[in-house]
C-alpha atoms as a PDB file:
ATOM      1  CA  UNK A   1     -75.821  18.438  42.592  1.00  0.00           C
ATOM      2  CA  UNK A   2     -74.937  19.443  38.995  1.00  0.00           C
ATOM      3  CA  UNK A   3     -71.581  19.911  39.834  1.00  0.00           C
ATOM      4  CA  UNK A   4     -71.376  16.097  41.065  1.00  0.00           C
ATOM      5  CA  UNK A   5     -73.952  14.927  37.943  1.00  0.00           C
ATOM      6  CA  UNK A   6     -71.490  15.989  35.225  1.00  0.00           C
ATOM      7  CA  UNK A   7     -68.407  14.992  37.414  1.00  0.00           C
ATOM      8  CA  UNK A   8     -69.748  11.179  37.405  1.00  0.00           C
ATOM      9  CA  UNK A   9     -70.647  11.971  33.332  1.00  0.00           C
ATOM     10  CA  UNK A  10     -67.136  12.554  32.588  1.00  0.00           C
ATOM     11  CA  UNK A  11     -66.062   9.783  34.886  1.00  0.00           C
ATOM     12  CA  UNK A  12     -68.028   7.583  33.365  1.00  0.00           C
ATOM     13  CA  UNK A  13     -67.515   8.335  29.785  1.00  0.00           C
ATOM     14  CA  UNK A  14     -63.231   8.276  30.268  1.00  0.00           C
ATOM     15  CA  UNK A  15     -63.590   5.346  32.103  1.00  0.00           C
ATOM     16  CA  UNK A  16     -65.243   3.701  29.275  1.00  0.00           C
ATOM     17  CA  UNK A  17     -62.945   4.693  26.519  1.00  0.00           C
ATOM     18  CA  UNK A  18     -65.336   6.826  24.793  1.00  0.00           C
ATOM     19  CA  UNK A  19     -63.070   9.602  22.451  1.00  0.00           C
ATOM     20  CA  UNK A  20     -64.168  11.370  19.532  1.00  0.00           C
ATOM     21  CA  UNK A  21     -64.171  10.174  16.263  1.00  0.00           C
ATOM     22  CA  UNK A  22     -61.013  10.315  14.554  1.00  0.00           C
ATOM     23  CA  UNK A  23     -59.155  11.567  17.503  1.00  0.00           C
ATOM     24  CA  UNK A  24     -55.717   9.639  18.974  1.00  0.00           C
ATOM     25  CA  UNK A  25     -56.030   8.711  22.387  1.00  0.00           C
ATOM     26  CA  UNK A  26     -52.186   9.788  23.643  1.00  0.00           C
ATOM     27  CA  UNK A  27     -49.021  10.261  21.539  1.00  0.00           C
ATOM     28  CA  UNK A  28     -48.888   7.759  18.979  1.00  0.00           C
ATOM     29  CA  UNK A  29     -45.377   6.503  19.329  1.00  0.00           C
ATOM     30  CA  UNK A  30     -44.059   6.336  15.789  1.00  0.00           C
ATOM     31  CA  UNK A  31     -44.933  10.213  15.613  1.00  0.00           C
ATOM     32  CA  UNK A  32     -42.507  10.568  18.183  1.00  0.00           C
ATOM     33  CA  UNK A  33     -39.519   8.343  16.181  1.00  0.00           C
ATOM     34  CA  UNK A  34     -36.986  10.297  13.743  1.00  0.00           C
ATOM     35  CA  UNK A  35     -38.343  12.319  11.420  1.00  0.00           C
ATOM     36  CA  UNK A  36     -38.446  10.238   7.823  1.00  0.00           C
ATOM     37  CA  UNK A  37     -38.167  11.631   4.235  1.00  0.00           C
ATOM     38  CA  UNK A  38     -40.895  10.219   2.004  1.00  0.00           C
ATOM     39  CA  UNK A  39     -40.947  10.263  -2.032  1.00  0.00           C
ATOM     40  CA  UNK A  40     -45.039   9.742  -2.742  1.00  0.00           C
ATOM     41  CA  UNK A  41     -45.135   8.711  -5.886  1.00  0.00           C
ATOM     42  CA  UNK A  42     -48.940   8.495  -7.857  1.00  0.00           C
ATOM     43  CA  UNK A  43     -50.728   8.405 -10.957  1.00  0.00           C
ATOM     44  CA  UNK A  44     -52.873  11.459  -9.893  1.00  0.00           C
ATOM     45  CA  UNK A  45     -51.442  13.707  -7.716  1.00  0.00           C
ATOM     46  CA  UNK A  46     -54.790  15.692  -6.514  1.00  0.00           C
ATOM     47  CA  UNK A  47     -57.048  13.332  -5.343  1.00  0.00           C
ATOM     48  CA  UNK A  48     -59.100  13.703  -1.977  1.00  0.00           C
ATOM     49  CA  UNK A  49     -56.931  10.515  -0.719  1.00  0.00           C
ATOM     50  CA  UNK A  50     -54.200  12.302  -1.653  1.00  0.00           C
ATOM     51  CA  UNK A  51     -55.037  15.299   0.127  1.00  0.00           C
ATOM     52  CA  UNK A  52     -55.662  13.366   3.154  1.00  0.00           C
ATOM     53  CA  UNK A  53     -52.203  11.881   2.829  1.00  0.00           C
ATOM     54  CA  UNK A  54     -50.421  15.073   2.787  1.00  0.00           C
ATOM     55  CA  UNK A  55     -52.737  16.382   5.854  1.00  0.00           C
ATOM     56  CA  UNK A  56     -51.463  13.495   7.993  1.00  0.00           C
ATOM     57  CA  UNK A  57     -47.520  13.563   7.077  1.00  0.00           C
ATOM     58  CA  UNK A  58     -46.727  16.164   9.616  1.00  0.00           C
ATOM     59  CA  UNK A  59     -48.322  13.759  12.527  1.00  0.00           C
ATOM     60  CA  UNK A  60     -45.882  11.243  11.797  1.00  0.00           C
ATOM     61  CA  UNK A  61     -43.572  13.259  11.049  1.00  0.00           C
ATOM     62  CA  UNK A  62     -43.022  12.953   7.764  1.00  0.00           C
ATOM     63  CA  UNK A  63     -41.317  14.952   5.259  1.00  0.00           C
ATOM     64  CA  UNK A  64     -42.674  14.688   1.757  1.00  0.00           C
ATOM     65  CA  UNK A  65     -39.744  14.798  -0.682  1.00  0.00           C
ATOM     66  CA  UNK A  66     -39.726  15.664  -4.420  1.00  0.00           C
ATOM     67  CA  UNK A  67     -36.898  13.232  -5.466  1.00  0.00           C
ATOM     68  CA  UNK A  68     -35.515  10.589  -3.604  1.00  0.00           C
ATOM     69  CA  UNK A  69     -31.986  11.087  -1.516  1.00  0.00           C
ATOM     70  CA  UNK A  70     -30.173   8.028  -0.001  1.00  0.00           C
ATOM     71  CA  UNK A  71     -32.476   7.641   3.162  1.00  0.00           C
ATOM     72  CA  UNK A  72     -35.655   8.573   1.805  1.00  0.00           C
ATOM     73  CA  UNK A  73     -38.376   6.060   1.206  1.00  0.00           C
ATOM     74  CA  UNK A  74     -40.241   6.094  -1.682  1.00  0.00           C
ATOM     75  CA  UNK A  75     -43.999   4.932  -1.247  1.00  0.00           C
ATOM     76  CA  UNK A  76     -45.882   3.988  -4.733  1.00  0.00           C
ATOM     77  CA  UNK A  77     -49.991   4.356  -4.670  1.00  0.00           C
ATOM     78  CA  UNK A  78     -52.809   2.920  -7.383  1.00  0.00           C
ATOM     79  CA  UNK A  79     -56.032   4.169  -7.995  1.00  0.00           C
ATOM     80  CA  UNK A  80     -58.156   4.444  -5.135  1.00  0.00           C
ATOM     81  CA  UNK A  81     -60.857   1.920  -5.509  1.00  0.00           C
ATOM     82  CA  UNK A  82     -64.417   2.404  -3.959  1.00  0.00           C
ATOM     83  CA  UNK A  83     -67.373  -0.351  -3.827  1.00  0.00           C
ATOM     84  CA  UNK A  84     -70.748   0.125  -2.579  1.00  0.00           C
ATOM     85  CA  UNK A  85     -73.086  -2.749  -2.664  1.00  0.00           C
ATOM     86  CA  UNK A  86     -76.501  -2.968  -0.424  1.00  0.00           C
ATOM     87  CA  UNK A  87     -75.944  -3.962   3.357  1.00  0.00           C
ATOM     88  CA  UNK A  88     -79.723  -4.370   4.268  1.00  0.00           C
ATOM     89  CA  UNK A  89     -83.308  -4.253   2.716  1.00  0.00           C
ATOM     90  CA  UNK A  90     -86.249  -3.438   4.780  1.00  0.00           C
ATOM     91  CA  UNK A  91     -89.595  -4.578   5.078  1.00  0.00           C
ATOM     92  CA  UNK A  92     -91.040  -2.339   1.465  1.00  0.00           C
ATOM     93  CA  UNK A  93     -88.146  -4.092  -0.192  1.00  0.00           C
ATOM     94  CA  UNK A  94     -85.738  -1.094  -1.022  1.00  0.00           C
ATOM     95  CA  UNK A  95     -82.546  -0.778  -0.169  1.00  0.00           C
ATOM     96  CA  UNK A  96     -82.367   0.040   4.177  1.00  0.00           C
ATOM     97  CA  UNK A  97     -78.560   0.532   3.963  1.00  0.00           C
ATOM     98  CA  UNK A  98     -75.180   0.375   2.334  1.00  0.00           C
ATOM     99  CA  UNK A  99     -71.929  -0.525   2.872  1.00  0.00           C
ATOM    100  CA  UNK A 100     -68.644   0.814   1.468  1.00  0.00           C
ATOM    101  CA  UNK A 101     -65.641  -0.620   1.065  1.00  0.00           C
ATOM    102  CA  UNK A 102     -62.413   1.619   0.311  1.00  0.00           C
ATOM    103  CA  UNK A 103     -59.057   0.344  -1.149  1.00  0.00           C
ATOM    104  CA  UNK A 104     -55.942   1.282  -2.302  1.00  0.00           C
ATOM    105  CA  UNK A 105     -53.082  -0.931  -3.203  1.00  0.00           C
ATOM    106  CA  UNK A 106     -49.679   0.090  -2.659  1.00  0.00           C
ATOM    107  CA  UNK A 107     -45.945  -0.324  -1.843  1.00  0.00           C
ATOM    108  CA  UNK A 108     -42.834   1.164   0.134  1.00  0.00           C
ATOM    109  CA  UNK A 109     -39.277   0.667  -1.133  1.00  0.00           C
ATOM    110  CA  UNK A 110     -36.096   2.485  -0.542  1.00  0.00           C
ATOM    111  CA  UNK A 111     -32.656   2.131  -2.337  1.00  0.00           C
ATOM    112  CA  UNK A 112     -32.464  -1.082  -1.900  1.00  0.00           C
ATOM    113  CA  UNK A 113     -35.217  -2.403  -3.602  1.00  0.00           C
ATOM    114  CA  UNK A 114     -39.251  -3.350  -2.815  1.00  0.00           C
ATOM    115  CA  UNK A 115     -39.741  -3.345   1.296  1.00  0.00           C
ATOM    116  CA  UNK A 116     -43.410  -4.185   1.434  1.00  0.00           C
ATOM    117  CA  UNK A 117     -44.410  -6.733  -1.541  1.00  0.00           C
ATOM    118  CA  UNK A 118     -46.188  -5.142  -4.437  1.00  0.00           C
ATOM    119  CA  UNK A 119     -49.443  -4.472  -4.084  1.00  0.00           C
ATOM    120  CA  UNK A 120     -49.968  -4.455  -0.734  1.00  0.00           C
ATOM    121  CA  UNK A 121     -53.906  -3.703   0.232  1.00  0.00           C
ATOM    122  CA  UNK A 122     -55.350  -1.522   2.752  1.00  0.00           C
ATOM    123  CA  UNK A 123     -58.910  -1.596   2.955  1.00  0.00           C
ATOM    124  CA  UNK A 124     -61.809  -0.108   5.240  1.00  0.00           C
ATOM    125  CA  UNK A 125     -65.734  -0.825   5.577  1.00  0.00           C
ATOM    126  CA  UNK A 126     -68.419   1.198   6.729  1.00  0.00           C
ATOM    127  CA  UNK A 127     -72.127   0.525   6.862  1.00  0.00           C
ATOM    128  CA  UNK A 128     -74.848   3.456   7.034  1.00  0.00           C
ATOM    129  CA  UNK A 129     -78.294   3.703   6.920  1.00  0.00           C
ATOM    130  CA  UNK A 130     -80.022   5.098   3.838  1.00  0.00           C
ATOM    131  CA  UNK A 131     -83.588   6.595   4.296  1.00  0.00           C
ATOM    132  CA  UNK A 132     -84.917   6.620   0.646  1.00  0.00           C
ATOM    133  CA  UNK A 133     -87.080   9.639   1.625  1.00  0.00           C
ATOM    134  CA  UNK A 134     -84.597  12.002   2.213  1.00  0.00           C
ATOM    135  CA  UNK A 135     -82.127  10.881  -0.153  1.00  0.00           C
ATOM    136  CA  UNK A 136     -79.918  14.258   0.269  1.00  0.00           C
ATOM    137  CA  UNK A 137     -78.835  13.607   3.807  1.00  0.00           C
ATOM    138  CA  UNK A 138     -78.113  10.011   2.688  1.00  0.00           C
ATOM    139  CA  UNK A 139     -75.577  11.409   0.424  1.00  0.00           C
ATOM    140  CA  UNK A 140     -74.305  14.368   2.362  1.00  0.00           C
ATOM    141  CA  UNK A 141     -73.907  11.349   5.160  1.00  0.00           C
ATOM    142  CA  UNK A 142     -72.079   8.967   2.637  1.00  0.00           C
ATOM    143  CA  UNK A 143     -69.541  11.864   1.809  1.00  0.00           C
ATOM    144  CA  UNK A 144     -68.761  12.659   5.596  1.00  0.00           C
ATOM    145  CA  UNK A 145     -68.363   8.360   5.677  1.00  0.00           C
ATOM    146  CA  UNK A 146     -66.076   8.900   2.544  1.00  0.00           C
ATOM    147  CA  UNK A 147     -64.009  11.271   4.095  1.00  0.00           C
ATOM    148  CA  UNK A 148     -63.501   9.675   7.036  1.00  0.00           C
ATOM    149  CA  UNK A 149     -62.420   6.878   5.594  1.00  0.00           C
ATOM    150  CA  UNK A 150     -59.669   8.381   3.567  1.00  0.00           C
ATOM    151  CA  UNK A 151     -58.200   9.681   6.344  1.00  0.00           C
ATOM    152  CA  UNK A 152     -58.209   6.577   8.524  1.00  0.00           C
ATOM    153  CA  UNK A 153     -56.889   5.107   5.391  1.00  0.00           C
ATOM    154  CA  UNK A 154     -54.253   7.777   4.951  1.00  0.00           C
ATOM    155  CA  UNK A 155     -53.025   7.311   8.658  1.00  0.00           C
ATOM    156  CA  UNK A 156     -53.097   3.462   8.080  1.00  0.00           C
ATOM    157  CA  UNK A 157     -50.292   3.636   5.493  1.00  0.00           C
ATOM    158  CA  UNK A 158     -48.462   6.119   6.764  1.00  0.00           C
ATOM    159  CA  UNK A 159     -48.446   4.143  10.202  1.00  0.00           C
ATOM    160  CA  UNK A 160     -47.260   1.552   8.262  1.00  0.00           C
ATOM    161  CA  UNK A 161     -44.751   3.282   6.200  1.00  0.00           C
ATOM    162  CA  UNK A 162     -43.161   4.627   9.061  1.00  0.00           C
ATOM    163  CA  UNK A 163     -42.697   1.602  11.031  1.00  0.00           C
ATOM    164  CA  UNK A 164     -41.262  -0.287   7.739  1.00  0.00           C
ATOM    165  CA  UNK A 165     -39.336   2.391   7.815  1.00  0.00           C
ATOM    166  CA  UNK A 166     -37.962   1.417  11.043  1.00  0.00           C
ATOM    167  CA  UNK A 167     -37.285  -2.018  10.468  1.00  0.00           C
ATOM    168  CA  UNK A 168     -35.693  -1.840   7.117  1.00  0.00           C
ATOM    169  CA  UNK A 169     -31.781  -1.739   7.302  1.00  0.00           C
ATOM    170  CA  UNK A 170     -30.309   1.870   6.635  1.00  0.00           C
ATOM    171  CA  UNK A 171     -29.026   2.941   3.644  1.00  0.00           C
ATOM    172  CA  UNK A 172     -25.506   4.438   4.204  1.00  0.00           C
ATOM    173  CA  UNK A 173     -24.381   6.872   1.624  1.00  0.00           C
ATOM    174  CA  UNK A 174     -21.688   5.586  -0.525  1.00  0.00           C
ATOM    175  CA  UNK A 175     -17.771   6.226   0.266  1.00  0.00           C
ATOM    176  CA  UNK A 176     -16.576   9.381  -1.206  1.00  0.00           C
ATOM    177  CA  UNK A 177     -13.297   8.305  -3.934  1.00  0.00           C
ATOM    178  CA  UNK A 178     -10.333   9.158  -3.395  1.00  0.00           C
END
């Protein structure tokens, strides 16, 4: 009976699309596309969005370059910008829960010039509880939220960057002279 209990469990929860969070359900199909070459180019190289960015290049199959060649893109990143601002207030009139909104603005160009227009935003919310009594889980929690949230940020513009990548003309190297 246990046998058929957790059978109809597993059922049931593939069925419904549960996954885990931050896991890929299947081969994402730009990962399996040519590899690219990728000149990241920042203000501060060691930055836990950074980090997060170089964790998730080998997914996509990316190859992070230190100088640009003639079919490499180059992808440009600002400051990392976080907000936090109060989501809900509960009945003693202090703050219930938060929400945080994460940002970067950046672009991809290769060669030829600017592919994405400066600039370009990517952005992700979360919301979470905060339970002023035990204000050290709230923070350990809002960490775990911000790290998250780099990475899904990290895989956004890489996605991104590697299906520009695909649609942008390539650059042929020049004609060797004669």
């Amino acid at each position: 009976m246990k046998k058929v209990i957790a059978g109809l469990l597993i059922l049931t929860l593939s069925a419904c699309g549960w996954h885990l969070r931050g896991s890929s359900a299947g081969g994402d199909k730009l990962a399996m596309t040519a590899p690219l070459d990728l000149v990241i180019v920042t203000d501060d190289d060691h930055t836990p969005l950074m980090d997060a960015v170089r964790q998730a290049l080998p997914a996509y199959r990316i190859n992070e370059q230190k100088s640009a060649t003639a079919n490499s893109l180059r992808l440009m990143l600002g400051q990392e910008k976080m907000d936090k601002r109060t989501a809900g207030v509960g009945s003693d009139a202090l703050t219930s829960a938060y929400e945080i909104i994460l940002s970067i603005d950046y672009s991809v160009s290769n060669d030829n010039g600017v592919i994405t227009p400066r600039n370009t935003r990517a952005s992700l919310s979360r919301s979470y509880d905060y339970n002023v009594n035990n204000a050290n889980s709230a923070a350990q929690e809002e960490e775990l939220i911000l790290q998250e949230m780099r990475r899904e940020l990290a895989q956004s513009i890489l996605r991104r960057t590697k299906s520009l990548a695909h649609k942008a003309p390539a650059v042929s190297p020049a004609p060797a002279a004669q």
